[in-house]
C-alpha atoms as a PDB file:
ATOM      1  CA  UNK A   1       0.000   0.000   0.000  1.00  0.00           C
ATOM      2  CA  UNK A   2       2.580   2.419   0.889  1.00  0.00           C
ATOM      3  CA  UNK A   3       4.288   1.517  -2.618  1.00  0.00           C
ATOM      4  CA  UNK A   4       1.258   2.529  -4.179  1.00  0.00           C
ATOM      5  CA  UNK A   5       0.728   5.397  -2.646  1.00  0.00           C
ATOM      6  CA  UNK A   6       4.285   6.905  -3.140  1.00  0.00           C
ATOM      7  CA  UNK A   7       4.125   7.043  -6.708  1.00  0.00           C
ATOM      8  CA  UNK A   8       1.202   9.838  -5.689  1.00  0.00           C
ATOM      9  CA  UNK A   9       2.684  11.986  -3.473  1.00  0.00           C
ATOM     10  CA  UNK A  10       4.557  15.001  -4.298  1.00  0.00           C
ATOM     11  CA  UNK A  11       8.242  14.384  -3.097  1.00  0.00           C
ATOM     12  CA  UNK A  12      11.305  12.924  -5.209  1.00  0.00           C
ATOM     13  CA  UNK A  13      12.398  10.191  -3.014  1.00  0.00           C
ATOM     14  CA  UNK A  14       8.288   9.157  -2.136  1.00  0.00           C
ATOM     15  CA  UNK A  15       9.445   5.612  -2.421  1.00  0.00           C
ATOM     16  CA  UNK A  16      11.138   5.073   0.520  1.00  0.00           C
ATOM     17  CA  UNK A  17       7.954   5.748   2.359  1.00  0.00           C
ATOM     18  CA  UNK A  18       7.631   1.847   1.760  1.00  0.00           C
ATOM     19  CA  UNK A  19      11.557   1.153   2.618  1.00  0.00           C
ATOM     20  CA  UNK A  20      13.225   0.577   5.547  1.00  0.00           C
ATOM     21  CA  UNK A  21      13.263   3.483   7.374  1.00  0.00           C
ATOM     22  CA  UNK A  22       9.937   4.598   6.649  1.00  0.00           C
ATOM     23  CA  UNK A  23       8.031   1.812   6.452  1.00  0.00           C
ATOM     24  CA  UNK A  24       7.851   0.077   9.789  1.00  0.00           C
ATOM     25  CA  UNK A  25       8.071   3.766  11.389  1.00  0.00           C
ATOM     26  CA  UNK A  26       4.676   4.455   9.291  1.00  0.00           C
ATOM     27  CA  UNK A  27       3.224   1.616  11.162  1.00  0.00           C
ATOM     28  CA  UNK A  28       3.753   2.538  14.117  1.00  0.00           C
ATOM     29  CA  UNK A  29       2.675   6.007  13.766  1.00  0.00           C
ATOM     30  CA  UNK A  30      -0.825   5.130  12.459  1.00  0.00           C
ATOM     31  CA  UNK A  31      -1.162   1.375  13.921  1.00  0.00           C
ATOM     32  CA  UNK A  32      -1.950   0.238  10.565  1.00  0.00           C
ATOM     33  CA  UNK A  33      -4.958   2.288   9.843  1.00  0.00           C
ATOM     34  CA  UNK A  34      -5.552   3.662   6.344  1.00  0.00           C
ATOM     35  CA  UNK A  35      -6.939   6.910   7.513  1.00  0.00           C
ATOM     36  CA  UNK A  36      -4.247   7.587   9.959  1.00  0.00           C
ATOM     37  CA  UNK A  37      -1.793   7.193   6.511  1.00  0.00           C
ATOM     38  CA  UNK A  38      -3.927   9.508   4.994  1.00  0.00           C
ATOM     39  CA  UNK A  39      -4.111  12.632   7.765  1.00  0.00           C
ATOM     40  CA  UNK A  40      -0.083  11.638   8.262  1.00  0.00           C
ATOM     41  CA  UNK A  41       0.557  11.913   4.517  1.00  0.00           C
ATOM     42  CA  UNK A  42      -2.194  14.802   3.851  1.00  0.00           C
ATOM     43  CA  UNK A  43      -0.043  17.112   6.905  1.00  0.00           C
ATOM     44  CA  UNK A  44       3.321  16.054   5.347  1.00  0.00           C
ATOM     45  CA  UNK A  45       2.471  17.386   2.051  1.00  0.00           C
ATOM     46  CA  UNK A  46       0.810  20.920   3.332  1.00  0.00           C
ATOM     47  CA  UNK A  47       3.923  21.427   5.993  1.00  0.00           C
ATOM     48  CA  UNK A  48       6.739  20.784   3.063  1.00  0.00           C
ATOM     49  CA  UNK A  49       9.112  23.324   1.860  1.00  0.00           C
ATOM     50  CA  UNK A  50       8.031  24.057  -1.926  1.00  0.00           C
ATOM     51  CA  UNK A  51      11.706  24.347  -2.158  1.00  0.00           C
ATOM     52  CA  UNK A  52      13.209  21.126  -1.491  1.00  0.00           C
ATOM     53  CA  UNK A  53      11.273  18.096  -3.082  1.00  0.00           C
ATOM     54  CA  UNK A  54      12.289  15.317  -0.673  1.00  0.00           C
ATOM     55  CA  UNK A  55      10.762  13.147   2.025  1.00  0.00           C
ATOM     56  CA  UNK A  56      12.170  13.806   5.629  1.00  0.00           C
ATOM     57  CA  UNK A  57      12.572  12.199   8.867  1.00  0.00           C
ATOM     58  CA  UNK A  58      12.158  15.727  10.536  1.00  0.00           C
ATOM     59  CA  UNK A  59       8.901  16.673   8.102  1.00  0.00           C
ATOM     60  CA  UNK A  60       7.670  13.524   9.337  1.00  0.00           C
ATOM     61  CA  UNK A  61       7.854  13.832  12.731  1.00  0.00           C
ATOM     62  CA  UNK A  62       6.264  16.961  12.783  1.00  0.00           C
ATOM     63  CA  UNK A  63       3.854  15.786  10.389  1.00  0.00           C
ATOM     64  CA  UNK A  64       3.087  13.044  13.343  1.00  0.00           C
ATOM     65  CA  UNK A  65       2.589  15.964  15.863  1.00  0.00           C
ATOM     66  CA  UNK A  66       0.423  18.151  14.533  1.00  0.00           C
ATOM     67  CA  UNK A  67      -2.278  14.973  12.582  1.00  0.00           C
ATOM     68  CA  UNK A  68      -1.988  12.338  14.760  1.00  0.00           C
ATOM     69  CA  UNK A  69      -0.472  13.262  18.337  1.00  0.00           C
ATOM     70  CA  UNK A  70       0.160  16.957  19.878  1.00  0.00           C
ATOM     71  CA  UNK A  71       1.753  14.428  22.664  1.00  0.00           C
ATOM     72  CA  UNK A  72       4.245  12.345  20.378  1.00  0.00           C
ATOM     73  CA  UNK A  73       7.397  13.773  20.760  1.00  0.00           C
ATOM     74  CA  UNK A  74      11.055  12.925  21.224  1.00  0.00           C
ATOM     75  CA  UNK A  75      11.055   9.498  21.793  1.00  0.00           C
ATOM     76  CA  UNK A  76       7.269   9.197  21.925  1.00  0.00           C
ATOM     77  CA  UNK A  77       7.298  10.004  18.485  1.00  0.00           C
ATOM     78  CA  UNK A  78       8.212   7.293  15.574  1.00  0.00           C
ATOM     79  CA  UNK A  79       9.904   9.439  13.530  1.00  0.00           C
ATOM     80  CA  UNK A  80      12.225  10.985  15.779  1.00  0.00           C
ATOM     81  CA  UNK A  81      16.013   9.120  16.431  1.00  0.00           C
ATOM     82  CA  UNK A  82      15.177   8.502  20.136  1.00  0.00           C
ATOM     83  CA  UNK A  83      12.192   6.673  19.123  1.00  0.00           C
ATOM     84  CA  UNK A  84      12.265   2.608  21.037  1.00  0.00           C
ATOM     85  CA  UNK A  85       9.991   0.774  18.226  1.00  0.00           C
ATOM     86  CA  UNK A  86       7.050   0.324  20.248  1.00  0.00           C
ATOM     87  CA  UNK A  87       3.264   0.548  19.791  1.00  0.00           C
ATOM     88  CA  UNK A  88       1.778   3.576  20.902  1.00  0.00           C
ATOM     89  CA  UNK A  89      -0.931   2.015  22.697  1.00  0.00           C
ATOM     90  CA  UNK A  90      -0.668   2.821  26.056  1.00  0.00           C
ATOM     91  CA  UNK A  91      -3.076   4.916  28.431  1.00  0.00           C
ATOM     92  CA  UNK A  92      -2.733   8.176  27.151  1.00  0.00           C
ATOM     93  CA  UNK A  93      -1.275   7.440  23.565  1.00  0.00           C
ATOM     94  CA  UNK A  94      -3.165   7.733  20.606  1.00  0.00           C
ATOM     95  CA  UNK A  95      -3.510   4.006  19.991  1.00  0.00           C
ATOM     96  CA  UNK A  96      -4.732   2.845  23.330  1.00  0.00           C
ATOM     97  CA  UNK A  97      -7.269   0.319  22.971  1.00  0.00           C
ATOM     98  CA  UNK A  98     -10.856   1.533  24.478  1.00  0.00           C
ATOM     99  CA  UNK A  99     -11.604   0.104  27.940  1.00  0.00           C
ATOM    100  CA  UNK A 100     -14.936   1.044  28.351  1.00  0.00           C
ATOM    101  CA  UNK A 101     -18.036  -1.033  26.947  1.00  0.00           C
END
């Protein structure tokens, strides 16, 4: 999916949005839900610089800030270097699973 959807978006190196940096980092920044990849990719492409045409680890991690998590920063936030590789789905994290019925 993330293949597929690079060839769309509006940056030079859009392909490694599927590789190895990006990819599993996109996973954990939207648990696998399309319309999390959509906001994500929709704030990416309105914050960029017209300027420079390329895909970054810092665009991204503000991108992650401002669509998916005011919260998710530093190492809370999958695109940042400090980041540990871990699911966001703690109390108080944006993927926290609902606990009431």
């Amino acid at each position: 999916m993330l293949r597929a959807l690079a060839e769309k978006l509006p940056f030079e190196n859009a392909i490694e949005l599927a590789g190895e940096l990006y990819g599993p980092r996109m996973w954990y920044a939207t648990h696998g839900a399309l319309g999390y990849v959509k906001k994500l990719l929709i704030e990416a492409i309105e914050m960029r610089d017209t300027t420079k045409h390329k895909l970054t680890m810092a665009l991204m991690e503000k991108a992650f800030t401002v669509a998916i998590w005011h919260d998710g920063v530093g190492n809370l936030n999958p695109f940042n270097r400090s980041f540990s590789h871990h699911l966001l789905d703690e109390v108080g994290q944006p993927f926290c699973p609902d606990m009431t019925f």
